[in-house]
PDB file of N, CA and C in Angstrom:
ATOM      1  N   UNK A   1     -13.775  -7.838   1.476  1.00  0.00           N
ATOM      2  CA  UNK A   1     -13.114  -7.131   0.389  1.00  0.00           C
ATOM      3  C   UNK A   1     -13.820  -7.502  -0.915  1.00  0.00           C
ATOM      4  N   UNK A   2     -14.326  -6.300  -1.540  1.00  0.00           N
ATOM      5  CA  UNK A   2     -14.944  -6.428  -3.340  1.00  0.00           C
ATOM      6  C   UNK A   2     -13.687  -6.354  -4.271  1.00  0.00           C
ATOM      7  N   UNK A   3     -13.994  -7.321  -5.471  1.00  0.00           N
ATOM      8  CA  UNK A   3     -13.491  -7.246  -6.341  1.00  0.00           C
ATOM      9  C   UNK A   3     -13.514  -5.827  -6.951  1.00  0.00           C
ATOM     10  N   UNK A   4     -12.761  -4.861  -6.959  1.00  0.00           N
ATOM     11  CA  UNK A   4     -13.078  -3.752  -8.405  1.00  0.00           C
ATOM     12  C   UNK A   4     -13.446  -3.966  -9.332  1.00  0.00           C
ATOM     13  N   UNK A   5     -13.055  -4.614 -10.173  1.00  0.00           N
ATOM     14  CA  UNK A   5     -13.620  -5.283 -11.149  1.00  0.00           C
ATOM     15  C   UNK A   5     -15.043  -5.559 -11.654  1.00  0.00           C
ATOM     16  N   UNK A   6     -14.725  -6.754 -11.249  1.00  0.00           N
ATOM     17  CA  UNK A   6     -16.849  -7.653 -11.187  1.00  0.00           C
ATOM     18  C   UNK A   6     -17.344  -7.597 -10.101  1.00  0.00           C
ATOM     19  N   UNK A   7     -16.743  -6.792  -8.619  1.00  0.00           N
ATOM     20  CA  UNK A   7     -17.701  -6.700  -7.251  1.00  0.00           C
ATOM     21  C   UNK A   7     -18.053  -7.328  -6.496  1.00  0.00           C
ATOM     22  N   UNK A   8     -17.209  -9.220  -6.522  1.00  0.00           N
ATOM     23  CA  UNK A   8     -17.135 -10.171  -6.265  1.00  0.00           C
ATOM     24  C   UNK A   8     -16.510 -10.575  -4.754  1.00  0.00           C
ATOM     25  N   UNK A   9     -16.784 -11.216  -3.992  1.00  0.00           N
ATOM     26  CA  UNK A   9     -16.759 -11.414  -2.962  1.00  0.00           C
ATOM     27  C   UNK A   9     -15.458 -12.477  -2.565  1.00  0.00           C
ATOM     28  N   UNK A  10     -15.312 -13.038  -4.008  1.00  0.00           N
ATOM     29  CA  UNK A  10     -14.415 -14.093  -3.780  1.00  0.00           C
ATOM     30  C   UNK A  10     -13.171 -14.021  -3.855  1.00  0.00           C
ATOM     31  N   UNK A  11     -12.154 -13.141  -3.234  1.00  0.00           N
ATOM     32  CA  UNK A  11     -11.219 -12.566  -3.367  1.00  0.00           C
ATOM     33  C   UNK A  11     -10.009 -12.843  -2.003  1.00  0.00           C
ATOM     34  N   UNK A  12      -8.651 -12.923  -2.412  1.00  0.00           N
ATOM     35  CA  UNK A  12      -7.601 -14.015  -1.478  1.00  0.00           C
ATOM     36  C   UNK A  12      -6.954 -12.697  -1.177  1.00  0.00           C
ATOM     37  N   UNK A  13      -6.123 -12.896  -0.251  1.00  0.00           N
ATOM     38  CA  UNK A  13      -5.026 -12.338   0.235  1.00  0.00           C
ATOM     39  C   UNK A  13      -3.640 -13.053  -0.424  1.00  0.00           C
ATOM     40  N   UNK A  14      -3.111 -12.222  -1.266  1.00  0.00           N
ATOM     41  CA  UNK A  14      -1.729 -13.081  -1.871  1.00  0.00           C
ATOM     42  C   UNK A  14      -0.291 -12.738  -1.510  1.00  0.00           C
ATOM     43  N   UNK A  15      -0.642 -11.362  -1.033  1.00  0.00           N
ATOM     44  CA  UNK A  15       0.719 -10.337  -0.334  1.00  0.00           C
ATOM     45  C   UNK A  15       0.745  -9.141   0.107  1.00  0.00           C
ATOM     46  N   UNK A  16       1.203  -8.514   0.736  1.00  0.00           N
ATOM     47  CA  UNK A  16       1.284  -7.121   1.200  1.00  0.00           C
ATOM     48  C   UNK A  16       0.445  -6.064   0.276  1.00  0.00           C
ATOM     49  N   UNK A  17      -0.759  -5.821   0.822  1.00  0.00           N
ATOM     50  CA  UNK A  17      -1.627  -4.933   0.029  1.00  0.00           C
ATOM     51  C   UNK A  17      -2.129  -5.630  -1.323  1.00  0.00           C
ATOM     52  N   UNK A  18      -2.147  -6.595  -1.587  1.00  0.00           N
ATOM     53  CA  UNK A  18      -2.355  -7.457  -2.937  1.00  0.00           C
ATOM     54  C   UNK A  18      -3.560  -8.399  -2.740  1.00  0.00           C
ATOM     55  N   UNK A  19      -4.309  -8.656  -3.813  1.00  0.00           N
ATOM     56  CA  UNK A  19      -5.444  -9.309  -3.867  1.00  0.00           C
ATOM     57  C   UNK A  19      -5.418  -9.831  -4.987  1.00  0.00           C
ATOM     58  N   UNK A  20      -6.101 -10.858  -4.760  1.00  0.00           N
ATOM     59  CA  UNK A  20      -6.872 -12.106  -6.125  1.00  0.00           C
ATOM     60  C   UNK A  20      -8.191 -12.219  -6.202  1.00  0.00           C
ATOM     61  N   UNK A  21      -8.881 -12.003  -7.262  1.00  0.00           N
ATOM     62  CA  UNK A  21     -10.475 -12.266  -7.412  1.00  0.00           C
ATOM     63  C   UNK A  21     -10.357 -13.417  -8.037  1.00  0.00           C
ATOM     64  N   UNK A  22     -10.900 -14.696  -7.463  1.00  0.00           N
ATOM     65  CA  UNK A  22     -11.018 -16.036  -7.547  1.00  0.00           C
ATOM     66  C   UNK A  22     -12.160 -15.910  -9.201  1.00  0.00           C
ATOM     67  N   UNK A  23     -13.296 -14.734  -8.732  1.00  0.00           N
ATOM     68  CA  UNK A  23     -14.555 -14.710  -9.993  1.00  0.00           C
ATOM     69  C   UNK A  23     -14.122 -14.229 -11.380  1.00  0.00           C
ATOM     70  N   UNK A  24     -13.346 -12.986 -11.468  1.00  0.00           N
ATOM     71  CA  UNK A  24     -12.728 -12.548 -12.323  1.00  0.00           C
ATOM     72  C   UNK A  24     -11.062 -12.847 -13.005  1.00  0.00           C
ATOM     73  N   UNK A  25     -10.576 -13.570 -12.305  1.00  0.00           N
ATOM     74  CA  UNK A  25      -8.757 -13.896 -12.187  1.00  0.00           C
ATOM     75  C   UNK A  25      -8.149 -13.065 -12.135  1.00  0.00           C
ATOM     76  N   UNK A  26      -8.223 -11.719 -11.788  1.00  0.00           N
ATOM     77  CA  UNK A  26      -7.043 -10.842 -11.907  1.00  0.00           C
ATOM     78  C   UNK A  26      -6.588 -10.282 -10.379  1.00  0.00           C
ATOM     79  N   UNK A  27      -5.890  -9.802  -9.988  1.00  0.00           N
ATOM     80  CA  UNK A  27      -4.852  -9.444  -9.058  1.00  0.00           C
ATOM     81  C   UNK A  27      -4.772  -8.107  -9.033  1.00  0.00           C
ATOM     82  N   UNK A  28      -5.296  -7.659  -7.786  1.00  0.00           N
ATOM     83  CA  UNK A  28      -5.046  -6.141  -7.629  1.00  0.00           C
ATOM     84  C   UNK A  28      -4.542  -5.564  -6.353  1.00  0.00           C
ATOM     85  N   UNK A  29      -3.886  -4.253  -6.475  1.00  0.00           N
ATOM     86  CA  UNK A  29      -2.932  -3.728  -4.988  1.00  0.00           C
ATOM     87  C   UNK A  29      -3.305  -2.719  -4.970  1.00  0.00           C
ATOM     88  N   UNK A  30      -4.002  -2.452  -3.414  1.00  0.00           N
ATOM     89  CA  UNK A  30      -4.549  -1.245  -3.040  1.00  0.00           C
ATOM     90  C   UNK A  30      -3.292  -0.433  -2.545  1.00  0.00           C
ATOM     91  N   UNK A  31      -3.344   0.715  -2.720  1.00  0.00           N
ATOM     92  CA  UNK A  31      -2.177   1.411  -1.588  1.00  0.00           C
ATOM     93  C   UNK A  31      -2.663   2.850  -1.746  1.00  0.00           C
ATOM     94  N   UNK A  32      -2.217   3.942  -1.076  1.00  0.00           N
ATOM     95  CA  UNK A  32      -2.767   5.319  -0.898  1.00  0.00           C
ATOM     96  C   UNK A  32      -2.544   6.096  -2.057  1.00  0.00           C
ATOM     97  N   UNK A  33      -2.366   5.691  -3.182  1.00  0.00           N
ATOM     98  CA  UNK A  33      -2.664   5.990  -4.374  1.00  0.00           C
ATOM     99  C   UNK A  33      -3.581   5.800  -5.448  1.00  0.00           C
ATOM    100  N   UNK A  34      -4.111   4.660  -4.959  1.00  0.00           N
ATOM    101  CA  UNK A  34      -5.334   4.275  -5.526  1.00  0.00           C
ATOM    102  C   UNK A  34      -5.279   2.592  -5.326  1.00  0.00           C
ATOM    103  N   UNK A  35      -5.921   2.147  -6.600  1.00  0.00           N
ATOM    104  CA  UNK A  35      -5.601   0.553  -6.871  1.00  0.00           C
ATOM    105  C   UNK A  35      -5.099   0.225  -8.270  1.00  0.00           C
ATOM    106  N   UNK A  36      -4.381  -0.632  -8.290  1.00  0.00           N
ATOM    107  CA  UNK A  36      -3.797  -1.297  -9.280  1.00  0.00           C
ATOM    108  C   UNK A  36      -4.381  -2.492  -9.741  1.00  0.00           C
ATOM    109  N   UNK A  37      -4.238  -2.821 -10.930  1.00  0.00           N
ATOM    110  CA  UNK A  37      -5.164  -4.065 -11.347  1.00  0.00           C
ATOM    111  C   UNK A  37      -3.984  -4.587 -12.514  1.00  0.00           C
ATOM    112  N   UNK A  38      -3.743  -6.189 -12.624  1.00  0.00           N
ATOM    113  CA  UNK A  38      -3.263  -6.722 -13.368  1.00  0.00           C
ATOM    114  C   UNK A  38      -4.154  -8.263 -13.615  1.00  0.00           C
ATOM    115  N   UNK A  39      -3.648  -8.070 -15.053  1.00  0.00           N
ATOM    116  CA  UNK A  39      -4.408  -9.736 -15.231  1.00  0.00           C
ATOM    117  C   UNK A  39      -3.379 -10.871 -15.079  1.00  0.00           C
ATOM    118  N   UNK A  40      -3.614 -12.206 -15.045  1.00  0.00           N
ATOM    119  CA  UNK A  40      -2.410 -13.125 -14.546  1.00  0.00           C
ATOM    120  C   UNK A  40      -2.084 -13.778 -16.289  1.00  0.00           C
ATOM    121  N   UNK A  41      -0.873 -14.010 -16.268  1.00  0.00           N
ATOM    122  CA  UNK A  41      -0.972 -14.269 -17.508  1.00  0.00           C
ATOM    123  C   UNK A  41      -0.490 -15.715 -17.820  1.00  0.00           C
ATOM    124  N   UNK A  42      -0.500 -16.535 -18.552  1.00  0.00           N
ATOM    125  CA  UNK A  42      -0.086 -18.274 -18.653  1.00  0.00           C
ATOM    126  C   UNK A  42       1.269 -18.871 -17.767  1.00  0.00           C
ATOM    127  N   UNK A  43       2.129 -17.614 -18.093  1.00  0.00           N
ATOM    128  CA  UNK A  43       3.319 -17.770 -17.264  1.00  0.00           C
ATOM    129  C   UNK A  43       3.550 -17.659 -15.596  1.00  0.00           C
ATOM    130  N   UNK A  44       2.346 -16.760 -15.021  1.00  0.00           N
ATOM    131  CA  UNK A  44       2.411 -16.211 -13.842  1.00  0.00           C
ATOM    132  C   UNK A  44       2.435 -15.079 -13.715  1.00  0.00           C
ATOM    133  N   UNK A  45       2.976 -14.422 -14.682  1.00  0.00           N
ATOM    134  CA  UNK A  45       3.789 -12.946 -14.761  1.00  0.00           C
ATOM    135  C   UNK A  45       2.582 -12.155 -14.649  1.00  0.00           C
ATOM    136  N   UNK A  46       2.719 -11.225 -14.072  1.00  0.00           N
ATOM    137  CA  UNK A  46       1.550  -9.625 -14.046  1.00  0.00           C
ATOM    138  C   UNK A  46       1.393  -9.122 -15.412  1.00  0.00           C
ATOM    139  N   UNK A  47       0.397  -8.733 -15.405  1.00  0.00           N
ATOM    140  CA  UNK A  47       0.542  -7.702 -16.915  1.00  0.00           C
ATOM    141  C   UNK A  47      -1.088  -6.388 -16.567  1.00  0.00           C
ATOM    142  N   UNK A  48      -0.374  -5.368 -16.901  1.00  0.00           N
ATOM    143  CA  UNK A  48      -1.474  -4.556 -16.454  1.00  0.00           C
ATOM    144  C   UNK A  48      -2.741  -4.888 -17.433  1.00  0.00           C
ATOM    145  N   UNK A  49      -3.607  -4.362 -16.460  1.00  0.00           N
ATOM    146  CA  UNK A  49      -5.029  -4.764 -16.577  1.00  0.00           C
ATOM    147  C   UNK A  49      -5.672  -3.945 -18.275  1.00  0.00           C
ATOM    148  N   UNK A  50      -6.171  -4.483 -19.171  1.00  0.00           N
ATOM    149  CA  UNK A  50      -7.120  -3.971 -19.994  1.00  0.00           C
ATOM    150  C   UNK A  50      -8.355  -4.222 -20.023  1.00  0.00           C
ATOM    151  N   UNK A  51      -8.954  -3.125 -19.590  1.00  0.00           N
ATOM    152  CA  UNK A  51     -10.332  -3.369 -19.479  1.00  0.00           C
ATOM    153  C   UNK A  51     -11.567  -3.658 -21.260  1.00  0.00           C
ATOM    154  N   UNK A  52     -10.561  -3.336 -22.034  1.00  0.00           N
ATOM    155  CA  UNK A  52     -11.204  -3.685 -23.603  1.00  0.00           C
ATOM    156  C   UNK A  52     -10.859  -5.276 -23.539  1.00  0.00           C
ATOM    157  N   UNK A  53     -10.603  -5.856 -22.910  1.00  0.00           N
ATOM    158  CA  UNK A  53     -10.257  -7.519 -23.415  1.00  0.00           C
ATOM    159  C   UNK A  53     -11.341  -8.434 -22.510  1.00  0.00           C
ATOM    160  N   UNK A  54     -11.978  -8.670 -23.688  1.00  0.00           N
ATOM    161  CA  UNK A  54     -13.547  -9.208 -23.939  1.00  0.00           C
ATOM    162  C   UNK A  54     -13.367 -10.574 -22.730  1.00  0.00           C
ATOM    163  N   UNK A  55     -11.986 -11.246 -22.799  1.00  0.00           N
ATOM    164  CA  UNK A  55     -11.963 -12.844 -22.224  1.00  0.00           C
ATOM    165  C   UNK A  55     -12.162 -12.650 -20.748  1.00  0.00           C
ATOM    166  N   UNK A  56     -11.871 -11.478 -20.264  1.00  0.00           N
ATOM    167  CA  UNK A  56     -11.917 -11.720 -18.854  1.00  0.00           C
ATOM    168  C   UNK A  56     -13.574 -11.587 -18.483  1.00  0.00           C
ATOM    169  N   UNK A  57     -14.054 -10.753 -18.996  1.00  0.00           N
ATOM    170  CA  UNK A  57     -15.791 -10.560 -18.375  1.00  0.00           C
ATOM    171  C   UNK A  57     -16.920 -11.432 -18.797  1.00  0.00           C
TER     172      UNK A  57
END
């Protein structure tokens, strides 16, 4: 499994259709709608993904 993201190889199984990119930190869920992407945030909590925010890349 590739990261969407950065294309990264290093990526977990965390839950039902859900993924972690170990390279990039963010958390994404495939399902027959497409994929979803969230970044993890200090608390734990999901927060959808912005791809303008310079810290993650």
């Amino acid at each position: 499994m590739h990261c969407p993201v950065c294309g990264g190889k290093a990526t977990g199984k965390v839950g039902v259709d859900q993924y972690y990119c170990w390279d990039c930190c963010v958390e994404y869920r495939m399902n027959k709608e497409g994929v979803s992407i969230y970044e993890v945030a200090e608390d734990g909590s999901l927060v959808a993904f912005d791809p303008q925010n310079e810290m993650l890349l």
